[in-house]
Protein backbone atom coordinates (compact mmCIF):
# COMPACT_ATOMS: atom_id res chain seq x y z
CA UNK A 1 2.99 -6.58 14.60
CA UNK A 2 3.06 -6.77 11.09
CA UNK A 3 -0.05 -8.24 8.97
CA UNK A 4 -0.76 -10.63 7.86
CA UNK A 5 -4.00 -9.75 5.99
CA UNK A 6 -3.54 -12.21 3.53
CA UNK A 7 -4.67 -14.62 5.99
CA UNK A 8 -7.78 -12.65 6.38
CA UNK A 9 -8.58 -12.25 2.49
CA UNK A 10 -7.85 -16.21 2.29
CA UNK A 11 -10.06 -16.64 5.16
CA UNK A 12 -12.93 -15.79 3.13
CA UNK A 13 -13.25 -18.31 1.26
CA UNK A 14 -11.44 -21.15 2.71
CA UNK A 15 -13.15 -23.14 5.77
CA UNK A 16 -10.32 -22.98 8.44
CA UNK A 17 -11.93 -24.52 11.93
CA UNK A 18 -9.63 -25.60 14.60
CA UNK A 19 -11.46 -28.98 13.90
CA UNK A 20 -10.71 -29.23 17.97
CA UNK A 21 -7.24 -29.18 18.04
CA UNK A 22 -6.52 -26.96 21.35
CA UNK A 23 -3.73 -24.54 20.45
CA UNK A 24 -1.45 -22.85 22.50
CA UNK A 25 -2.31 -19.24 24.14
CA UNK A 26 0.60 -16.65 23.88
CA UNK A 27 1.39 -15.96 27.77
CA UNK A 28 3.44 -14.11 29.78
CA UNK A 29 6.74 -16.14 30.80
CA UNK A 30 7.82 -17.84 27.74
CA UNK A 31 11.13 -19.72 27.71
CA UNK A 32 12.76 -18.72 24.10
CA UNK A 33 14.74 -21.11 22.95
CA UNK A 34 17.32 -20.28 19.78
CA UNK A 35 17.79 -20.92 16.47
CA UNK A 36 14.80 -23.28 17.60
CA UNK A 37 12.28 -20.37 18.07
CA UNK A 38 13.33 -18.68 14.39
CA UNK A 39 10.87 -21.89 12.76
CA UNK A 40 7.64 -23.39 13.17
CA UNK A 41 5.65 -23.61 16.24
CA UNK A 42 2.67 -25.44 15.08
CA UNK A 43 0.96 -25.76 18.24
CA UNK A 44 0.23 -22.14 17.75
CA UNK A 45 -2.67 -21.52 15.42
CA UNK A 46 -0.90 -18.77 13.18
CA UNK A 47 2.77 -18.00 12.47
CA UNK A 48 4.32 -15.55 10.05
CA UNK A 49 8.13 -14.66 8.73
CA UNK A 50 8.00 -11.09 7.37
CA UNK A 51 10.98 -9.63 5.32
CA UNK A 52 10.71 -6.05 4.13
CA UNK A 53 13.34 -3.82 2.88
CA UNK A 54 14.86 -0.93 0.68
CA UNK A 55 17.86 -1.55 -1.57
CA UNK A 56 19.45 0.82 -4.43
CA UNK A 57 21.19 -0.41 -7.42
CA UNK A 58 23.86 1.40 -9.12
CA UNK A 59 22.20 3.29 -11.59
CA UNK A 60 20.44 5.22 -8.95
CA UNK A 61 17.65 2.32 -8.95
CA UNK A 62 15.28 2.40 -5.58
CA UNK A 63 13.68 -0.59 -4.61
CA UNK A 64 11.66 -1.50 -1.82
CA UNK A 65 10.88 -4.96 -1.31
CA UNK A 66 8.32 -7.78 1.01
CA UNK A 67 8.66 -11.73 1.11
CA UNK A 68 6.24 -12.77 3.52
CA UNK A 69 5.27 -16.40 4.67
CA UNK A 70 2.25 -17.24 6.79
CA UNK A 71 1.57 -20.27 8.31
CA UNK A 72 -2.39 -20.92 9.58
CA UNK A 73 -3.09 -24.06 11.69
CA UNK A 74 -5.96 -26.66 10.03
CA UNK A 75 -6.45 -29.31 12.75
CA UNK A 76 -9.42 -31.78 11.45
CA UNK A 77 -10.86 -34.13 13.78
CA UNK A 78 -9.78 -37.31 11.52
CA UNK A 79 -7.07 -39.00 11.98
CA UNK A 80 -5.85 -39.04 8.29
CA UNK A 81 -2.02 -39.70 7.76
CA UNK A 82 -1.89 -38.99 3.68
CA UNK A 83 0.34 -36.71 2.87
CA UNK A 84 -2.04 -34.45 1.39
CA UNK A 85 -4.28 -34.23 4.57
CA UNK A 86 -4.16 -30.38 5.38
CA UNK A 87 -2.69 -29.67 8.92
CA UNK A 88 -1.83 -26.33 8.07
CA UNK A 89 -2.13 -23.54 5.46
CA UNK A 90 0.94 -22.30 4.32
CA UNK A 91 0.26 -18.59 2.23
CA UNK A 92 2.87 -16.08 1.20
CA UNK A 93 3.18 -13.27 -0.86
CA UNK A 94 5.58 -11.01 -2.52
CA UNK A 95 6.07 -7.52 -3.28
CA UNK A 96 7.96 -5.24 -5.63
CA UNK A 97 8.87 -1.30 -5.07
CA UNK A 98 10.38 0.16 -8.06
CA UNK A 99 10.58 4.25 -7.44
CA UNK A 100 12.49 5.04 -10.69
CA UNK A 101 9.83 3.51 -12.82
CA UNK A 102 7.03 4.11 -10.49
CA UNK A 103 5.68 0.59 -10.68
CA UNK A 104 4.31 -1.31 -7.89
CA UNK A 105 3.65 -5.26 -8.29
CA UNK A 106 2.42 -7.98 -5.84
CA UNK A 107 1.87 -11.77 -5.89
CA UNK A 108 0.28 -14.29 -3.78
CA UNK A 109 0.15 -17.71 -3.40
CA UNK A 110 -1.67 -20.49 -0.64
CA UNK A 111 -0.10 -24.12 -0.73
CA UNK A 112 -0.51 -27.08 1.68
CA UNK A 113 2.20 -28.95 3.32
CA UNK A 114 1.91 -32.18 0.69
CA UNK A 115 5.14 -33.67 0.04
CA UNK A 116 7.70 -30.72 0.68
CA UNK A 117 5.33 -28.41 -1.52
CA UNK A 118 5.44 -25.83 1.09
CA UNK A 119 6.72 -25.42 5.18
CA UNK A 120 8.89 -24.58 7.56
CA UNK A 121 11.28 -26.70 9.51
CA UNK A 122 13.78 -25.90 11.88
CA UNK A 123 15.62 -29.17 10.56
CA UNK A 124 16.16 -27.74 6.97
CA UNK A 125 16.52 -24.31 8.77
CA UNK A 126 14.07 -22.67 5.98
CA UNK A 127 10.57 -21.22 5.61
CA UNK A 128 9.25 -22.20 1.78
CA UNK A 129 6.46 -21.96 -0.52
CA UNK A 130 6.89 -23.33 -3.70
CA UNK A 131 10.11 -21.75 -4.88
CA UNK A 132 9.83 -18.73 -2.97
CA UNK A 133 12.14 -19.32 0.09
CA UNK A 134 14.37 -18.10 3.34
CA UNK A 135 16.99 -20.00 3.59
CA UNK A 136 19.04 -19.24 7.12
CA UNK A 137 22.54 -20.29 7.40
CA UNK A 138 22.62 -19.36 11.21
CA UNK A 139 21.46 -16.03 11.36
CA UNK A 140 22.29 -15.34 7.63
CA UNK A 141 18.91 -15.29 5.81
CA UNK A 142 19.09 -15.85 2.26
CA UNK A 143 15.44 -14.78 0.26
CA UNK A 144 14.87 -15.91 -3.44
CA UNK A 145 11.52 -15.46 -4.90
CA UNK A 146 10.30 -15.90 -9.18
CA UNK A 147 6.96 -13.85 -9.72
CA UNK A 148 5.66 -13.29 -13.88
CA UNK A 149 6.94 -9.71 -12.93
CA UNK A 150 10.31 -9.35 -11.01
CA UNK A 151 12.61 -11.88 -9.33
CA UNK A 152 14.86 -11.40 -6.88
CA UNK A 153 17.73 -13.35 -4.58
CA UNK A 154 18.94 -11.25 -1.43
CA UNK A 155 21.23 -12.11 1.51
CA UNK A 156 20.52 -10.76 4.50
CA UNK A 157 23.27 -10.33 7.09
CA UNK A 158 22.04 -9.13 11.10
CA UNK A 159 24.27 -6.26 11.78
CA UNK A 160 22.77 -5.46 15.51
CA UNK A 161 21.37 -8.77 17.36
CA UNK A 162 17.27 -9.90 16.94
CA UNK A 163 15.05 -8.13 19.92
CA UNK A 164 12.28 -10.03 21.62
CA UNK A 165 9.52 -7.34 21.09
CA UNK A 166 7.01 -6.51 24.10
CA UNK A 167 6.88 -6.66 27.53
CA UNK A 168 7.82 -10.34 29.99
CA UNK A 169 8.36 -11.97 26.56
CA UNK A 170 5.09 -11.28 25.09
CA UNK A 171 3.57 -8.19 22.47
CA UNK A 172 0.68 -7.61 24.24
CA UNK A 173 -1.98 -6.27 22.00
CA UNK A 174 -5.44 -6.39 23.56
CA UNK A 175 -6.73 -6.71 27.20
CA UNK A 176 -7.12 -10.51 28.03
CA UNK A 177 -5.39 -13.78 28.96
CA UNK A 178 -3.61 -14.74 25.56
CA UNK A 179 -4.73 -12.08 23.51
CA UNK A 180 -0.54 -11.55 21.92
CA UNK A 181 2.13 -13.05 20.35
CA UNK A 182 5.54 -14.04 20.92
CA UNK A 183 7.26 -11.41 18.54
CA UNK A 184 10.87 -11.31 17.38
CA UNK A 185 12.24 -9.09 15.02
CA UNK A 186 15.97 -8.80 13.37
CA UNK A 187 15.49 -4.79 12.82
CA UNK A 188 19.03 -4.15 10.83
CA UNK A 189 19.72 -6.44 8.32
CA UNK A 190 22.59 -5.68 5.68
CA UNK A 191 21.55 -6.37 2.30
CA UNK A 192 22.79 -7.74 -0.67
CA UNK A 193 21.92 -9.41 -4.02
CA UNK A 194 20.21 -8.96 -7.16
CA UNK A 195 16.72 -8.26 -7.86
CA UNK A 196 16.27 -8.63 -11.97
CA UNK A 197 19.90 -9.18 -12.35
CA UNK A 198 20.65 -5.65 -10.86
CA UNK A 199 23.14 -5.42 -7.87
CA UNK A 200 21.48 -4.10 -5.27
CA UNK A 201 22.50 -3.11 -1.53
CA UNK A 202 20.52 -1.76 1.43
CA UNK A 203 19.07 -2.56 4.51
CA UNK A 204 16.23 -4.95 5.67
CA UNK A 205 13.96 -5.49 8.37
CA UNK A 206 12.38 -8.93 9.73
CA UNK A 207 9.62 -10.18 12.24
CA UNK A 208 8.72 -13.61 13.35
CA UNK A 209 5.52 -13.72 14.98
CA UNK A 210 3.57 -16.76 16.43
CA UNK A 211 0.21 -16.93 18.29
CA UNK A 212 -3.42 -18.17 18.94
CA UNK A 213 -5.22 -15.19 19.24
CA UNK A 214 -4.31 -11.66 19.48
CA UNK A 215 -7.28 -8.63 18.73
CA UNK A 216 -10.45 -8.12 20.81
CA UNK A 217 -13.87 -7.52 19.59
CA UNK A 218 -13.59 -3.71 19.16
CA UNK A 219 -10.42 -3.24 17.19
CA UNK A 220 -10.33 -3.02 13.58
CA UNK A 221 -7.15 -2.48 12.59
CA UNK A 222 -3.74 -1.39 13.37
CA UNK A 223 -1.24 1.59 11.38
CA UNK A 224 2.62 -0.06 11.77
CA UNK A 225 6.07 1.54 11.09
CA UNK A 226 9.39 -0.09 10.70
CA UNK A 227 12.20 2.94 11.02
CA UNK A 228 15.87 2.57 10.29
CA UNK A 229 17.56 6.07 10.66
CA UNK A 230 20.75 7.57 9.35
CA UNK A 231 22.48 7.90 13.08
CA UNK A 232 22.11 3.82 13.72
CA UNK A 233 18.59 3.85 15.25
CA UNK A 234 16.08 1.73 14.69
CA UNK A 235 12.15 1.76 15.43
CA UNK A 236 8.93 -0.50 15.37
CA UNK A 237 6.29 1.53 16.31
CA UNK A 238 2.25 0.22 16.36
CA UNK A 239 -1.48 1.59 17.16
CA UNK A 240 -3.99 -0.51 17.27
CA UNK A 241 -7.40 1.26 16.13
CA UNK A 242 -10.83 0.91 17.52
CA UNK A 243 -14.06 0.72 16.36
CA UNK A 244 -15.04 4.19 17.85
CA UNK A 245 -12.20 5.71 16.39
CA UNK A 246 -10.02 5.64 19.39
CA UNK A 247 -6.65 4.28 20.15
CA UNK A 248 -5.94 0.95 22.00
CA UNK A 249 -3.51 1.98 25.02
CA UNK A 250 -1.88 -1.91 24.08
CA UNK A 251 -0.32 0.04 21.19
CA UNK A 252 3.35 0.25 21.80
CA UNK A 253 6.89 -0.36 20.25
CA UNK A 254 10.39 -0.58 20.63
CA UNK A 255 13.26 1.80 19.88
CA UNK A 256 17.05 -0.20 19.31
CA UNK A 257 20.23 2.10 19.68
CA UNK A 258 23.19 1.72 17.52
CA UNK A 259 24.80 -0.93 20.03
CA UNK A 260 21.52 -3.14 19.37
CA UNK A 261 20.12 -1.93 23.30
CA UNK A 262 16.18 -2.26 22.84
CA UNK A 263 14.22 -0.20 24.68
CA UNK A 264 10.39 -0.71 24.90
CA UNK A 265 8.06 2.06 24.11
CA UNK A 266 4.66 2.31 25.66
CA UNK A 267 1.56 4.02 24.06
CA UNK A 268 2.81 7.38 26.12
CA UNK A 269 5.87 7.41 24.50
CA UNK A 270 4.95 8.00 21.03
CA UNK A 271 2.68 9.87 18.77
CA UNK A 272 1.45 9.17 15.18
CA UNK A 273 -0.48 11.67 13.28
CA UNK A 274 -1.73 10.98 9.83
CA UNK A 275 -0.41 14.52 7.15
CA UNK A 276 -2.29 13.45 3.97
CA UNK A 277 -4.41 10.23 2.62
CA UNK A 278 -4.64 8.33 -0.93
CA UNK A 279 -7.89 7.06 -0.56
CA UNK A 280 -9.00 5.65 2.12
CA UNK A 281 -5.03 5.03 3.75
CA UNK A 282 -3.37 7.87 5.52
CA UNK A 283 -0.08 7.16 3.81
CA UNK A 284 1.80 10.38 5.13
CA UNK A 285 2.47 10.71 9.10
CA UNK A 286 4.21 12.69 11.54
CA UNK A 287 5.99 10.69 13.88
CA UNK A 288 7.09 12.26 17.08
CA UNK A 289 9.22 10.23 20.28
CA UNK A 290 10.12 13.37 22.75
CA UNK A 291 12.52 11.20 25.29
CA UNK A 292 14.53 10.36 21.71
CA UNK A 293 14.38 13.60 20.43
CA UNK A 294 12.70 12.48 17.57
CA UNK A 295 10.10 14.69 15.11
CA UNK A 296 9.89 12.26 11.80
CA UNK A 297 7.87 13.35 8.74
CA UNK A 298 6.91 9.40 7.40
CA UNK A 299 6.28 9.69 3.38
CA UNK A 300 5.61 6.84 0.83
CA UNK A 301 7.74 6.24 -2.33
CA UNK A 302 4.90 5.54 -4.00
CA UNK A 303 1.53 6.37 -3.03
CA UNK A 304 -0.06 3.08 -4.71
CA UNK A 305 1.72 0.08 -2.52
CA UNK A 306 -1.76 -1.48 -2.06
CA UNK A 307 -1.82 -5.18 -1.51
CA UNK A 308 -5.53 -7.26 -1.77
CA UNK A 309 -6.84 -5.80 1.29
CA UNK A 310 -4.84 -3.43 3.17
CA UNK A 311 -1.64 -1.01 2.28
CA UNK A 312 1.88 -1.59 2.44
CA UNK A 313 5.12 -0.20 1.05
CA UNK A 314 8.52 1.52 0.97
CA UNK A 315 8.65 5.19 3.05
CA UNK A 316 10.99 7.34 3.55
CA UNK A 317 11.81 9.27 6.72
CA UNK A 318 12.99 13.00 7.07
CA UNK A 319 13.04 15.66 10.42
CA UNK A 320 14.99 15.78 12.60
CA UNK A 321 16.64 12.47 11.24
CA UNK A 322 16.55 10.87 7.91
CA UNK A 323 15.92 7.19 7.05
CA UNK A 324 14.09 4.58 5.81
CA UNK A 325 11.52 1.89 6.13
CA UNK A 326 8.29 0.26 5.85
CA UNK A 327 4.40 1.16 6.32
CA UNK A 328 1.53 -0.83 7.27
CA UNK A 329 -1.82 -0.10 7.43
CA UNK A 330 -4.86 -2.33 7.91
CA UNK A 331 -8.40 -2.55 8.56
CA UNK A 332 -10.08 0.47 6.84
CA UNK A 333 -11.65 -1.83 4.18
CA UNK A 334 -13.55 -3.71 7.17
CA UNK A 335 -12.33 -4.93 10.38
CA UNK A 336 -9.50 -7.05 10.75
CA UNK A 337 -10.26 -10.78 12.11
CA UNK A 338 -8.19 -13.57 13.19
């Protein structure tokens, strides 16, 4: 489910109107089609690529990485051709985990289409903005990205095929025709690269989501886990919070064995209890999936790994397995709003 809150914080100051363009609804039924359906689908009003990840180096170096792209459909009712007419609003951002030195950076950047300044397009088979890029090579993902504080180029190898996340071939997340997205993820990647001219090596995760519309009125914001444990497991596991403090039975997830066999999880299936807060975030959970025998303790490698508006960063997992992974946590600096 990933967020996808810099679209939000972006949103606040830029006007971005359908300008009646009617875009697509995420329904029930779609016909995937790939490698088309890993790029753009801009009759959908927002898309986003998200890459996050934890890689050592070998001086005992810990990082935890994010390259995220967002694309956020800008229909006007002209019919200008230039160039520089905005059809879309391509934002990204990129974030830095470094446990050793206990540093935490973040940058962010929003670019039009223009003349190849920033996109995505299945016919180059890459997802850019500026010179911040994915790069596939079939399913091979290659991520470079130049910030005043780190840089880093990874390659990202599947080692358990992508899972269409949800139910019927849609992630349901709120009561109502369209109100989802299509969701893919690629939950094991292998990694490998450099970040600062350190070899580093680890293990990534990605989504790909695309949709019109997906939160009703009454939630505000949703707490999401990415899980990659020691025995071959993986786990994407989300609640979606209400406005009266309650939990939206849409929340759900999906749990992939070590053959790459997903298995969806409904709201029943899972339990999420926040341990300990910085701030405003609960940024220690317990994580608990009975039919998996699973009892996870969820805790940040740093505490700080806040972005503009919400919190996200590198955890790791211990319990009754060990592992790592990503936390997400939005809305409890105001409502989230697409």
């Amino acid at each position: 489910m990933t967020s996808r809150i810099l679209l939000l914080s972006f949103a606040a100051i830029l006007p971005l109107s359908a300008g009646g363009f009617a875009y697509r609804e995420a329904l029930p039924g779609y016909r995937y089609q790939f490698p088309r359906d890993h790029f753009e689908h801009e009759d959908f009003r927002t898309e986003w690529w998200y890459y996050t990840g934890n890689v050592t180096g070998p001086a005992g170096e810990r990082y935890g990485f994010e390259l995220v792209f967002f694309r956020e459909g800008e229909r006007p009712a002209s019919d200008n051709s230039s160039v520089w007419a905005v059809q879309d609003l391509y934002l990204a951002h990129a974030a830095l985990t470094d446990a050793k030195g206990k540093r935490f950076w973040y940058d962010e950047r929003l670019n039009r289409a223009g003349p190849g300044i920033a996109g995505a397009s299945f016919e180059q088979r890459r997802v850019w903005n500026g010179n911040w890029s994915a790069q596939w090579n079939d399913e091979q993902q290659t991520l470079d990205a130049v910030t005043e504080h780190f840089r880093f180029h990874l390659q990202l190898t599947p080692e358990v095929p992508f899972v269409i996340e949800g139910e019927n071939g849609v992630s349901q997340k709120a009561e109502g025709r369209g109100r989802a997205s299509y969701y893919v993820s690629f939950p094991l990647l292998k990694v490998s690269g450099t970040i600062d001219s350190i070899a580093v090596h680890g293990r990534a995760w990605m989504d790909h989501e695309w949709f019109t519309e997906q939160l009703a009125p009454d939630q505000i914001g949703w707490d999401w886990f990415s899980i990659q444990l020691d025995n071959g497991t993986e786990l994407m596991l989300f609640e979606l919070r209400r406005k009266d403090g309650s939990i939206d039975p849409y929340s759900s997830g999906t749990a992939v064995d070590a053959r790459g066999q997903a298995r969806h999880l409904r709201r029943a299936d899972f339990s999420l209890e926040p341990l300990s807060w910085w701030g405003k975030y609960p940024v220690e959970w317990r994580i608990r999936v009975p039919s998996l025998n699973l009892d996870l303790t969820c805790r940040p490698v740093l505490r700080d790994q806040k972005l503009r508006t919400y919190w996200e960063g590198a955890v790791d997992y211990s319990g009754s397995r060990t592992g790592v992974g990503y936390l997400e946590m939005t809305g409890y600096e105001g409502p989230v709003r697409f």
